[in-house]
N, C-alpha and C. Protein backbone atom coordinates (compact mmCIF):
# COMPACT_ATOMS: atom_id res chain seq x y z
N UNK A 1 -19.38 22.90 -13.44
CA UNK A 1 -18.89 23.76 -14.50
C UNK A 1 -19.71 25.05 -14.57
N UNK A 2 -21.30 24.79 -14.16
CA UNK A 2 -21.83 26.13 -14.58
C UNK A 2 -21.32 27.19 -13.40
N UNK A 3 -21.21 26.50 -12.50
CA UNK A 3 -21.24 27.28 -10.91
C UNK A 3 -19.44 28.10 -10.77
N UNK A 4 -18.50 26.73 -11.37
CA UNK A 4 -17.15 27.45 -11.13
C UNK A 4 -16.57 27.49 -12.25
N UNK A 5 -17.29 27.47 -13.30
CA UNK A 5 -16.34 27.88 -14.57
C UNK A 5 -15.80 26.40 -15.49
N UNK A 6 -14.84 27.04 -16.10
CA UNK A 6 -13.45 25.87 -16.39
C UNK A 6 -13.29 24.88 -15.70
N UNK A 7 -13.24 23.75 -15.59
CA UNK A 7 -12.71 22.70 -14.98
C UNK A 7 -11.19 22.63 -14.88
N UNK A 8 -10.94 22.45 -13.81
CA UNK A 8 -9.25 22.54 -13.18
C UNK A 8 -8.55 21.19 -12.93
N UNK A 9 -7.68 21.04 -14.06
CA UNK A 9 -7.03 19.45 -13.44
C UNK A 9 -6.25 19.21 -12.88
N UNK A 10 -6.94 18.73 -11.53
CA UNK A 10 -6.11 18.37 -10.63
C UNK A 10 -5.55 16.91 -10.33
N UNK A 11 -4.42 16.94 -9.90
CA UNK A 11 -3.22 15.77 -9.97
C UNK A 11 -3.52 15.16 -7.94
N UNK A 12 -4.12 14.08 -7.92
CA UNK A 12 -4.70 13.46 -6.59
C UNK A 12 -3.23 12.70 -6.61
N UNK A 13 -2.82 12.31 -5.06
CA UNK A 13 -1.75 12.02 -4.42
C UNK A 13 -2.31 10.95 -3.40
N UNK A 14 -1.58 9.77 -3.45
CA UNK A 14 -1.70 8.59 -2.69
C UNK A 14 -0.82 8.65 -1.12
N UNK A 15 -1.25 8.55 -0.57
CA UNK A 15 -0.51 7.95 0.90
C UNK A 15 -0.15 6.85 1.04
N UNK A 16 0.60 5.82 0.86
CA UNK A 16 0.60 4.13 1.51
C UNK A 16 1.23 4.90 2.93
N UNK A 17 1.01 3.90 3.90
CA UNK A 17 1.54 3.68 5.37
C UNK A 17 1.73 2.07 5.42
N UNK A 18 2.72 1.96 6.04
CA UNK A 18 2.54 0.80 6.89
C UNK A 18 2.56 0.97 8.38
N UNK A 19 2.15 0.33 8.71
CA UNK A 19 1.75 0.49 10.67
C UNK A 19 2.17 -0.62 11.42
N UNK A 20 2.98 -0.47 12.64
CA UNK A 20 2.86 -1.43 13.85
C UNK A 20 1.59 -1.61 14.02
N UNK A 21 0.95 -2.90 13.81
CA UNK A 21 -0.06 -2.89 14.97
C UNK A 21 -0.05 -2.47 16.05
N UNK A 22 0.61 -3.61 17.02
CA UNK A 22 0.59 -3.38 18.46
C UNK A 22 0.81 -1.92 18.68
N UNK A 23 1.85 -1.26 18.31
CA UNK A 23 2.27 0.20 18.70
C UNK A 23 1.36 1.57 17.86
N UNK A 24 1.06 1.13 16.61
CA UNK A 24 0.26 1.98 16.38
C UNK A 24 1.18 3.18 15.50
N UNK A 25 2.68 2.85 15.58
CA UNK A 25 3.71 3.74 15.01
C UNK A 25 4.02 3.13 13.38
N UNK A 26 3.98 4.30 12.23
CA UNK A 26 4.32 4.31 10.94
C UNK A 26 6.09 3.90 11.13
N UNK A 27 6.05 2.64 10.37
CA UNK A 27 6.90 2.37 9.58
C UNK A 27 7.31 2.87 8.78
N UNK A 28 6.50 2.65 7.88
CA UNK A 28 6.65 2.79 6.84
C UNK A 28 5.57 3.46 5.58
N UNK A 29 6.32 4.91 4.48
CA UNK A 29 5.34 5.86 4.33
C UNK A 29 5.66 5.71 2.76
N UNK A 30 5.31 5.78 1.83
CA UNK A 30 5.43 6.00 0.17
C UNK A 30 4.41 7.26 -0.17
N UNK A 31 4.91 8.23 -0.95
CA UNK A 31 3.65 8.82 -1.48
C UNK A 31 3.72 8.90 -3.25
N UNK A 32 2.53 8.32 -3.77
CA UNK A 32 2.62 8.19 -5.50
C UNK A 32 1.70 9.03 -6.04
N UNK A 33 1.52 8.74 -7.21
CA UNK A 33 0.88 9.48 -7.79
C UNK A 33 -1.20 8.38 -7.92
N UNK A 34 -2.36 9.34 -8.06
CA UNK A 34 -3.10 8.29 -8.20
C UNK A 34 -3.09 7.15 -9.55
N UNK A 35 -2.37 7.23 -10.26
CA UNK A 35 -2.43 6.23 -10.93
C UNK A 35 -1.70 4.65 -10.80
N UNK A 36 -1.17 5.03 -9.41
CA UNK A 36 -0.56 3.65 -9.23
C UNK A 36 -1.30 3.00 -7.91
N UNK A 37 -1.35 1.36 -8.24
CA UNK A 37 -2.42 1.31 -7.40
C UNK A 37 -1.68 0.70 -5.76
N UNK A 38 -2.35 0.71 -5.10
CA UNK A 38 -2.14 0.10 -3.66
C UNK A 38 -1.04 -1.22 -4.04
N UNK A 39 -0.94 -2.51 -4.55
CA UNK A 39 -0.54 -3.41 -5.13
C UNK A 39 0.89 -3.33 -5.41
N UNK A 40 0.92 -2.18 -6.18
CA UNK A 40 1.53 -2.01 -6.78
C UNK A 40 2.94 -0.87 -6.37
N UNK A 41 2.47 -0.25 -5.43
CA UNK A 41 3.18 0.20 -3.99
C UNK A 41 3.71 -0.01 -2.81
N UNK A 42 3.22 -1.47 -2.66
CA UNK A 42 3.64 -2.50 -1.74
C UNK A 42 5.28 -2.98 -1.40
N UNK A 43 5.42 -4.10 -3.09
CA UNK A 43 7.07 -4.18 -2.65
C UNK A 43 7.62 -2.98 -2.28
N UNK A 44 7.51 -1.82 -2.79
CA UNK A 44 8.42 -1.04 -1.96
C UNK A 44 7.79 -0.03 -0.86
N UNK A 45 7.09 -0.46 -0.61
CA UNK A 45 6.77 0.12 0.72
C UNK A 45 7.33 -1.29 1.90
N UNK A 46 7.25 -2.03 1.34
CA UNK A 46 8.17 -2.94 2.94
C UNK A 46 9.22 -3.18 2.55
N UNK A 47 10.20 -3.13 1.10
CA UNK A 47 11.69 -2.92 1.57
C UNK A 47 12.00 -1.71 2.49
N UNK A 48 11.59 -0.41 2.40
CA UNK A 48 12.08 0.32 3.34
C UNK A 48 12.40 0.06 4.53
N UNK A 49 11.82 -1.04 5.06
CA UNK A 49 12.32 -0.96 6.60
C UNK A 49 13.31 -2.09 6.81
N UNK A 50 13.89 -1.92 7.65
CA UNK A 50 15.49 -3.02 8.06
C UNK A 50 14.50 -4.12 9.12
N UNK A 51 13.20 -3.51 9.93
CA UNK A 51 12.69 -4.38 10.81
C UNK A 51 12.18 -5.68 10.10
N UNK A 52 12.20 -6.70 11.40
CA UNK A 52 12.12 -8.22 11.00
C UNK A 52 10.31 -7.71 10.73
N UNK A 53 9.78 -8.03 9.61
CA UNK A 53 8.08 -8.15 9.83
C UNK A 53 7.96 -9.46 9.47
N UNK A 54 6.85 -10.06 11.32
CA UNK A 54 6.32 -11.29 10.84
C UNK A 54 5.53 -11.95 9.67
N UNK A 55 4.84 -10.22 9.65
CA UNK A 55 3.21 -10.94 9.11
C UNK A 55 2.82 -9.76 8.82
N UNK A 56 1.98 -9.40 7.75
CA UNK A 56 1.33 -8.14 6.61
C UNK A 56 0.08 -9.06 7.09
N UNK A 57 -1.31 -7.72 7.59
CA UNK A 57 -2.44 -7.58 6.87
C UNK A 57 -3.07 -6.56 6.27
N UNK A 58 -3.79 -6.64 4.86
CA UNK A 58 -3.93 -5.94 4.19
C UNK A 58 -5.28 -6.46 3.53
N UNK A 59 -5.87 -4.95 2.79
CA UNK A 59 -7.33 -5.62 2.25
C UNK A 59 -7.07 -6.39 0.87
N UNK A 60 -8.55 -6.41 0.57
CA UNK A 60 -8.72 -7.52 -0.65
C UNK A 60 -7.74 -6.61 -1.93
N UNK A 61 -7.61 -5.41 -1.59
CA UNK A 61 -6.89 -4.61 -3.13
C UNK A 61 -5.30 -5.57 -2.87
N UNK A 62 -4.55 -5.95 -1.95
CA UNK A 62 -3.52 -6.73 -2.33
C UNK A 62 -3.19 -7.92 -2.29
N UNK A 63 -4.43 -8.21 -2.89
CA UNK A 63 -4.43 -9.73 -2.96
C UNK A 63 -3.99 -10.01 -4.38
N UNK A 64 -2.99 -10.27 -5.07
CA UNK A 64 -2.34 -10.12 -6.08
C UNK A 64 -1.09 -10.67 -6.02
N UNK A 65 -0.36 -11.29 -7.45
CA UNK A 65 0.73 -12.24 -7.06
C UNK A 65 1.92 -11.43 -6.97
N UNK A 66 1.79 -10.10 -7.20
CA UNK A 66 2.91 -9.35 -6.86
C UNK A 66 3.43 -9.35 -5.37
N UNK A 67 2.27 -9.08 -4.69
CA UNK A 67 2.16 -8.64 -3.41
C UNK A 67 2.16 -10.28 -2.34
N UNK A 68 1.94 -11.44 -2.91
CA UNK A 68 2.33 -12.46 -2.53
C UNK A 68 3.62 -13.26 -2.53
N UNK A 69 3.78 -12.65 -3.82
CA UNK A 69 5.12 -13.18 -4.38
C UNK A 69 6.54 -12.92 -3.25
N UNK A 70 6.18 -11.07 -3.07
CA UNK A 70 7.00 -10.18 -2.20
C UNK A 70 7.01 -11.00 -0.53
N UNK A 71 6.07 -11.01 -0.17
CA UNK A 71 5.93 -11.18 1.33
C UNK A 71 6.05 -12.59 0.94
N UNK A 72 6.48 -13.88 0.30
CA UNK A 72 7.09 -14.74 0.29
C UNK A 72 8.60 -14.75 0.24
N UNK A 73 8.87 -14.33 -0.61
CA UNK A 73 10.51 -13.76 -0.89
C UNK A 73 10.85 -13.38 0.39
N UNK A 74 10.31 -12.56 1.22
CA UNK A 74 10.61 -12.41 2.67
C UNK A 74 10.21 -12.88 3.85
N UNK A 75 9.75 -13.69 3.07
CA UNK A 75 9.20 -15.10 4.74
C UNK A 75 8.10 -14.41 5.38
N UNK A 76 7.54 -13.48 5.10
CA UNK A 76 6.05 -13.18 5.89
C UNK A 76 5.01 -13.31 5.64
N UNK A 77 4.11 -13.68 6.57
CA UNK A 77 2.93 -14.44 6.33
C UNK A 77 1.64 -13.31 6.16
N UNK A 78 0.72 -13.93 5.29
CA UNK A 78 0.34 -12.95 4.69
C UNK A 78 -1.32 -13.36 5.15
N UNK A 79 -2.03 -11.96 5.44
CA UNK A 79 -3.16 -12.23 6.00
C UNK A 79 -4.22 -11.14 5.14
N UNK A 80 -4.59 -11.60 4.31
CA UNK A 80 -5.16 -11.38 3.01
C UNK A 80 -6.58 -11.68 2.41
N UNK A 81 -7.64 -11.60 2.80
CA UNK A 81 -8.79 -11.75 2.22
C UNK A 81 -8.81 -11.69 0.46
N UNK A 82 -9.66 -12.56 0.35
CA UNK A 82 -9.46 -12.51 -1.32
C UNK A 82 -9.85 -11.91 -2.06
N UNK A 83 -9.82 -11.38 -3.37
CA UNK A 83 -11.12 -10.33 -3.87
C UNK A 83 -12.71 -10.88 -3.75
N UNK A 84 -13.45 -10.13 -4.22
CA UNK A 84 -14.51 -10.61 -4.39
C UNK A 84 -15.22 -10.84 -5.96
């Protein structure tokens, strides 16, 4: 504040991706706002795609029954470390 004045509020922007492993190519892209969390961006970041996905891994932030619930509902197996 002393150096640039006023403080400026700025509005931070999320990326989700989803990724082929093997290929390394985006599926699948969402962009939110920061108040929504990883979790919570999920179900719809993998309805977007029509592809069969075996299997989601993801960190301990979606370890949550939303995000279990989802990748059950669609038969994929979920590779998930737990929180801590």
């Amino acid at each position: 504040m002393k150096k640039h004045g006023q403080e400026k509020h700025c509005v931070w922007r999320k990326l989700h991706l989803a990724v082929e492993a093997s290929t390394h190519e985006v599926i699948c892209a969402d962009l939110s706002l920061n108040n929504v969390t990883d979790a919570e961006a999920f179900p719809g970041l993998i309805r977007q795609t029509h592809n069969k996905i075996r299997a989601a891994c993801a960190d301990g932030a979606y370890d949550t029954r939303r995000c279990h619930d989802e990748l059950r509902r669609r038969k994929i197996k979920a590779f998930i470390p737990p929180r801590t």
